[in-house]
PDB file of N, CA and C in Angstrom:
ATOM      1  N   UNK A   1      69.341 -47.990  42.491  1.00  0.00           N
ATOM      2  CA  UNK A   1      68.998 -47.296  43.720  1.00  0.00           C
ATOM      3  C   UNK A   1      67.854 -46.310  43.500  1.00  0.00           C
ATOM      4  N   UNK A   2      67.578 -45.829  42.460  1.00  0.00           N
ATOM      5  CA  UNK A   2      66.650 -45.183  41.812  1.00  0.00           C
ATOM      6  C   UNK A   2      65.119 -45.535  41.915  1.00  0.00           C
ATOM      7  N   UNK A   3      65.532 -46.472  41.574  1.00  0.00           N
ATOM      8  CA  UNK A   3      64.274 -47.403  41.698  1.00  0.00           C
ATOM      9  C   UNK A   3      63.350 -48.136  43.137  1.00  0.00           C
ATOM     10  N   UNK A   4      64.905 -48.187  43.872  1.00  0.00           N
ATOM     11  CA  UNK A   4      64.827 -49.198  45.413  1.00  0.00           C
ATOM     12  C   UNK A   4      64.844 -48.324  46.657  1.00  0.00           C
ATOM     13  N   UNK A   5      65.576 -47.614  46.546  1.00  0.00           N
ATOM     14  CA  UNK A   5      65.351 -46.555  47.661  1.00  0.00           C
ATOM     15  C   UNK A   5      64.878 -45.197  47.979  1.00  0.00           C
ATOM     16  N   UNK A   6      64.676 -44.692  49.063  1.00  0.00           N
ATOM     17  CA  UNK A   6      64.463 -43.022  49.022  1.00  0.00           C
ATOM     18  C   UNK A   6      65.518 -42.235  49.000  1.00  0.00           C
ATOM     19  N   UNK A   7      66.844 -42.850  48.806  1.00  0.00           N
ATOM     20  CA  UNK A   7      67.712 -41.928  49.144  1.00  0.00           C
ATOM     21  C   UNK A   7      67.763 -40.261  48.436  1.00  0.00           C
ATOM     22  N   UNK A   8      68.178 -39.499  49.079  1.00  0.00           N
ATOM     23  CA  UNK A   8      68.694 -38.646  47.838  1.00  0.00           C
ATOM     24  C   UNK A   8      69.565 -38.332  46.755  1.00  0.00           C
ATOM     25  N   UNK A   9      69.287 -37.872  46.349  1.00  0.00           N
ATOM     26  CA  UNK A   9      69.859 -38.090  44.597  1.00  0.00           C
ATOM     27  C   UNK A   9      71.497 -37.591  44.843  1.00  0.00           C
ATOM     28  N   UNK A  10      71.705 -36.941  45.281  1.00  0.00           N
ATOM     29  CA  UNK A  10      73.087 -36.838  45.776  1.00  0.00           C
ATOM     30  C   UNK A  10      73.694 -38.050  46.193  1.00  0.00           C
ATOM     31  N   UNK A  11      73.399 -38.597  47.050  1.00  0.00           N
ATOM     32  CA  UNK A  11      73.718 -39.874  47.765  1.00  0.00           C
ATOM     33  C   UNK A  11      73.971 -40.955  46.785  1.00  0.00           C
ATOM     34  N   UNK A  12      72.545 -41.265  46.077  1.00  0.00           N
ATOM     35  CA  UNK A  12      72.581 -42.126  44.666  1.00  0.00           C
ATOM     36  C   UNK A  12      73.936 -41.741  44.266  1.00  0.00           C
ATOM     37  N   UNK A  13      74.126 -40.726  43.408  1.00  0.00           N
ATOM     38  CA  UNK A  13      75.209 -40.244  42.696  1.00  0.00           C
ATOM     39  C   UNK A  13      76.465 -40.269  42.819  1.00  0.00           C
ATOM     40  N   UNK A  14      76.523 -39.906  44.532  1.00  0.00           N
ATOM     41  CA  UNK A  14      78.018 -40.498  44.930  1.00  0.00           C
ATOM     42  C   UNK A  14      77.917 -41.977  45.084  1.00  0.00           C
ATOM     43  N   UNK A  15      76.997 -42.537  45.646  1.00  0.00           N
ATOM     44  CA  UNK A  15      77.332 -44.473  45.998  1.00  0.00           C
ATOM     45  C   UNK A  15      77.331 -44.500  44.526  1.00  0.00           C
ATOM     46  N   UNK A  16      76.525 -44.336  43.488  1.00  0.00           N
ATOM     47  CA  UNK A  16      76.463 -44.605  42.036  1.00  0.00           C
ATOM     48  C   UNK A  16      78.152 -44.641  40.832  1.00  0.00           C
ATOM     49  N   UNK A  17      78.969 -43.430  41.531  1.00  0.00           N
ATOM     50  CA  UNK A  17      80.273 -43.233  40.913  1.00  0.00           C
ATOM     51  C   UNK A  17      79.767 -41.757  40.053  1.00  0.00           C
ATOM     52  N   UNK A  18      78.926 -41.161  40.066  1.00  0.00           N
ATOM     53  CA  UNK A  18      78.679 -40.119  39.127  1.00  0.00           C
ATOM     54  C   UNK A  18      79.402 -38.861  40.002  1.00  0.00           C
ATOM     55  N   UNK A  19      79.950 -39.118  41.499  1.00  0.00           N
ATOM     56  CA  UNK A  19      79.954 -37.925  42.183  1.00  0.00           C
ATOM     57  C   UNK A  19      78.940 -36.913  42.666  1.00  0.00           C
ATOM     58  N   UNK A  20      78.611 -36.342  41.470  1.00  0.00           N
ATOM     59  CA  UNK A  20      77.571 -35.064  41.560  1.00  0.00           C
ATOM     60  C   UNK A  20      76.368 -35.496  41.171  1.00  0.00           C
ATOM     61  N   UNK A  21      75.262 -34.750  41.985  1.00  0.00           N
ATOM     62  CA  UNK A  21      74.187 -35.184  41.371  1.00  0.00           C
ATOM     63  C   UNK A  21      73.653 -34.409  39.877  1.00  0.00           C
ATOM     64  N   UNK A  22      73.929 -33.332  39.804  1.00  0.00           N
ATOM     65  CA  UNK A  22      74.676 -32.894  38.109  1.00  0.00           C
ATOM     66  C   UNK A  22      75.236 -33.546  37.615  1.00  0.00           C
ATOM     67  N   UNK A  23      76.177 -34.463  37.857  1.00  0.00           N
ATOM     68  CA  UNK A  23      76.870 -35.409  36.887  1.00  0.00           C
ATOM     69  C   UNK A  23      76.037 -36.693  36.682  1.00  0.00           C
ATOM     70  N   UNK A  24      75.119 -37.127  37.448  1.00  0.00           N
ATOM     71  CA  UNK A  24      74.134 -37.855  37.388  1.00  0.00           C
ATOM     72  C   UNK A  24      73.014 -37.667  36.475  1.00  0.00           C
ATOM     73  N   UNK A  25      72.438 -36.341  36.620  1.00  0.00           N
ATOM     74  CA  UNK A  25      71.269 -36.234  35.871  1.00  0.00           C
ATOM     75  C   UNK A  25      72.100 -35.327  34.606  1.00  0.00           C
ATOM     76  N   UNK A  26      72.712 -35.007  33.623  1.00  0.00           N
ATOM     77  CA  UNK A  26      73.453 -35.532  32.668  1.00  0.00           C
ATOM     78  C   UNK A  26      73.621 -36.385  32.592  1.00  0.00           C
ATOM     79  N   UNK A  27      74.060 -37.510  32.763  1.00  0.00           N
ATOM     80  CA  UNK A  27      74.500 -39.018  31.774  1.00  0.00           C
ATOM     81  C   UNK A  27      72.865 -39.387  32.282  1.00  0.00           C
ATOM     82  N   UNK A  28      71.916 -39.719  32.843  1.00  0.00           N
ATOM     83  CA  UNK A  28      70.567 -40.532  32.637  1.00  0.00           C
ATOM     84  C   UNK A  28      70.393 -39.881  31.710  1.00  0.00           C
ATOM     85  N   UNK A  29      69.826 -38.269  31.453  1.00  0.00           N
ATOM     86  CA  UNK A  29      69.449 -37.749  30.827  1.00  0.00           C
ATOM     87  C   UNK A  29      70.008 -38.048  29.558  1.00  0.00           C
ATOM     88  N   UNK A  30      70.994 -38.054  29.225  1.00  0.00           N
ATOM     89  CA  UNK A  30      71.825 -38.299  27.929  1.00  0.00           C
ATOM     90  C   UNK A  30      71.036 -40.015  27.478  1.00  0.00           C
ATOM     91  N   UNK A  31      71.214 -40.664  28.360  1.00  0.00           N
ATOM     92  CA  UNK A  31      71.289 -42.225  27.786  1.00  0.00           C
ATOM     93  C   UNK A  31      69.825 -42.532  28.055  1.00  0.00           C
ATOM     94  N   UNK A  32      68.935 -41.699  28.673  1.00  0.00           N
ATOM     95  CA  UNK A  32      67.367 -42.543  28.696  1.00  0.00           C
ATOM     96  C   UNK A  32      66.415 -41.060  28.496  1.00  0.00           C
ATOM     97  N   UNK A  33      67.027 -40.398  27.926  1.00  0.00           N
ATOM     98  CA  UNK A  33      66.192 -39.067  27.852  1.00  0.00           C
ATOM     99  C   UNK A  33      65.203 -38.685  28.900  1.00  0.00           C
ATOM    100  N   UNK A  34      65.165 -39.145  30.059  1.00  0.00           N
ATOM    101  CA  UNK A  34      64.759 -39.129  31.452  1.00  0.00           C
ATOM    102  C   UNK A  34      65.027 -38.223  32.236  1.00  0.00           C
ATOM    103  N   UNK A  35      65.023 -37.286  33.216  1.00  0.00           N
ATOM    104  CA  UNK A  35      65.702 -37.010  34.776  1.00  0.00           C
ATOM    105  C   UNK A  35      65.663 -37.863  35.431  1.00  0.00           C
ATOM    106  N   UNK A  36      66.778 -38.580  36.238  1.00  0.00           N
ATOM    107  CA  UNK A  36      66.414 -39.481  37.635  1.00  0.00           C
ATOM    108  C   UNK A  36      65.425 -39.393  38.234  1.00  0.00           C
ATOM    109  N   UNK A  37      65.081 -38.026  38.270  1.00  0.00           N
ATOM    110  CA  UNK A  37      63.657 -38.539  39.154  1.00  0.00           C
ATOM    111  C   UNK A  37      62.319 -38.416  38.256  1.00  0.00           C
ATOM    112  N   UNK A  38      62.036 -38.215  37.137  1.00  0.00           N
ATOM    113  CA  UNK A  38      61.322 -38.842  35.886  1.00  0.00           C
ATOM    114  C   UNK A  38      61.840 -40.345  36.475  1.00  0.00           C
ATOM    115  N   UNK A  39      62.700 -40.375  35.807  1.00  0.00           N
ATOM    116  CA  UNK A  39      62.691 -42.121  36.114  1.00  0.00           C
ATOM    117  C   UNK A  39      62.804 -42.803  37.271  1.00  0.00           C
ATOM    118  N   UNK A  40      62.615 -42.129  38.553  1.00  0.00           N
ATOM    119  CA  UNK A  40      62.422 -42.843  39.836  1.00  0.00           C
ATOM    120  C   UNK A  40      60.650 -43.113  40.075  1.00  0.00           C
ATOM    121  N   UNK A  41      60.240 -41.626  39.683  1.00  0.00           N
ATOM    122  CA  UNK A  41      58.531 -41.711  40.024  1.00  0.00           C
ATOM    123  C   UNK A  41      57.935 -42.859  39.104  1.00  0.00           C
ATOM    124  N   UNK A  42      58.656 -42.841  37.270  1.00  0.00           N
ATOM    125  CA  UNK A  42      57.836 -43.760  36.957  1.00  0.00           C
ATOM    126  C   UNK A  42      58.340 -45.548  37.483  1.00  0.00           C
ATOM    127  N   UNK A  43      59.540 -45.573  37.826  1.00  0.00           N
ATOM    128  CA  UNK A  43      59.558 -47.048  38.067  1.00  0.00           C
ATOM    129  C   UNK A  43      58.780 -47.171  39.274  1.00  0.00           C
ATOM    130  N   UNK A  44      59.037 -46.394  40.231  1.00  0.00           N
ATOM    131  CA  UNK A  44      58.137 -46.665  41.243  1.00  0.00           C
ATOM    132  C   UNK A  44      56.165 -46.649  41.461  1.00  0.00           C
ATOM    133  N   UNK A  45      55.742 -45.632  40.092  1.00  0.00           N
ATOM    134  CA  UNK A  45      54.242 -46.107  39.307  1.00  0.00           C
ATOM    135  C   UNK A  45      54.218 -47.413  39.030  1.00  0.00           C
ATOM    136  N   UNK A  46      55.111 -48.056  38.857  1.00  0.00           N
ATOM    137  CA  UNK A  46      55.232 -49.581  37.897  1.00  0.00           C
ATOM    138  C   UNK A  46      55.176 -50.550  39.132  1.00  0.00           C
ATOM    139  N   UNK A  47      56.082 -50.474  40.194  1.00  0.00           N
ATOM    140  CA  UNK A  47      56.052 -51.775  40.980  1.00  0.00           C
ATOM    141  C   UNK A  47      54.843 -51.356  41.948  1.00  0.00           C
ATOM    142  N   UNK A  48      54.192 -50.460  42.243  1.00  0.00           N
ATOM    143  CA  UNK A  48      53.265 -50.306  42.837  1.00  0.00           C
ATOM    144  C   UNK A  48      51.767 -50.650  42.193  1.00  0.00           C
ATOM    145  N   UNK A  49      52.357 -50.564  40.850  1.00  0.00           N
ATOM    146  CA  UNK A  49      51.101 -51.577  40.118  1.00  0.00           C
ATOM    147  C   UNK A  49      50.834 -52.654  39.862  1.00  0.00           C
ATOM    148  N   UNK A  50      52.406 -53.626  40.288  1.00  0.00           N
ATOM    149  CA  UNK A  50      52.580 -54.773  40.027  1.00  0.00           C
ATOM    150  C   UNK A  50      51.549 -55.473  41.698  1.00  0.00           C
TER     151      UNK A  50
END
């Protein structure tokens, strides 16, 4: 959803199962050394280049 929509990161987080969007950006952060939205702007640099 990160990638596909505008939602907000809250929203992500609850449809996602993380609940919080704190509980969200902990575990990305943990597992892709990223923030969600680090990693929303760059996937979305990527398909806009495709």
């Amino acid at each position: 959803m990160l990638e596909t929509t505008d939602l907000p990161m809250d929203q992500v987080a609850r449809t996602s199962g993380f609940g919080t969007a704190q509980s969200m950006r902990q575990h990305v952060r943990q597992a892709l050394g990223v923030t969600p939205t680090a990693y929303r702007r760059t996937f979305r640099a990527l398909a806009a280049d495709a």
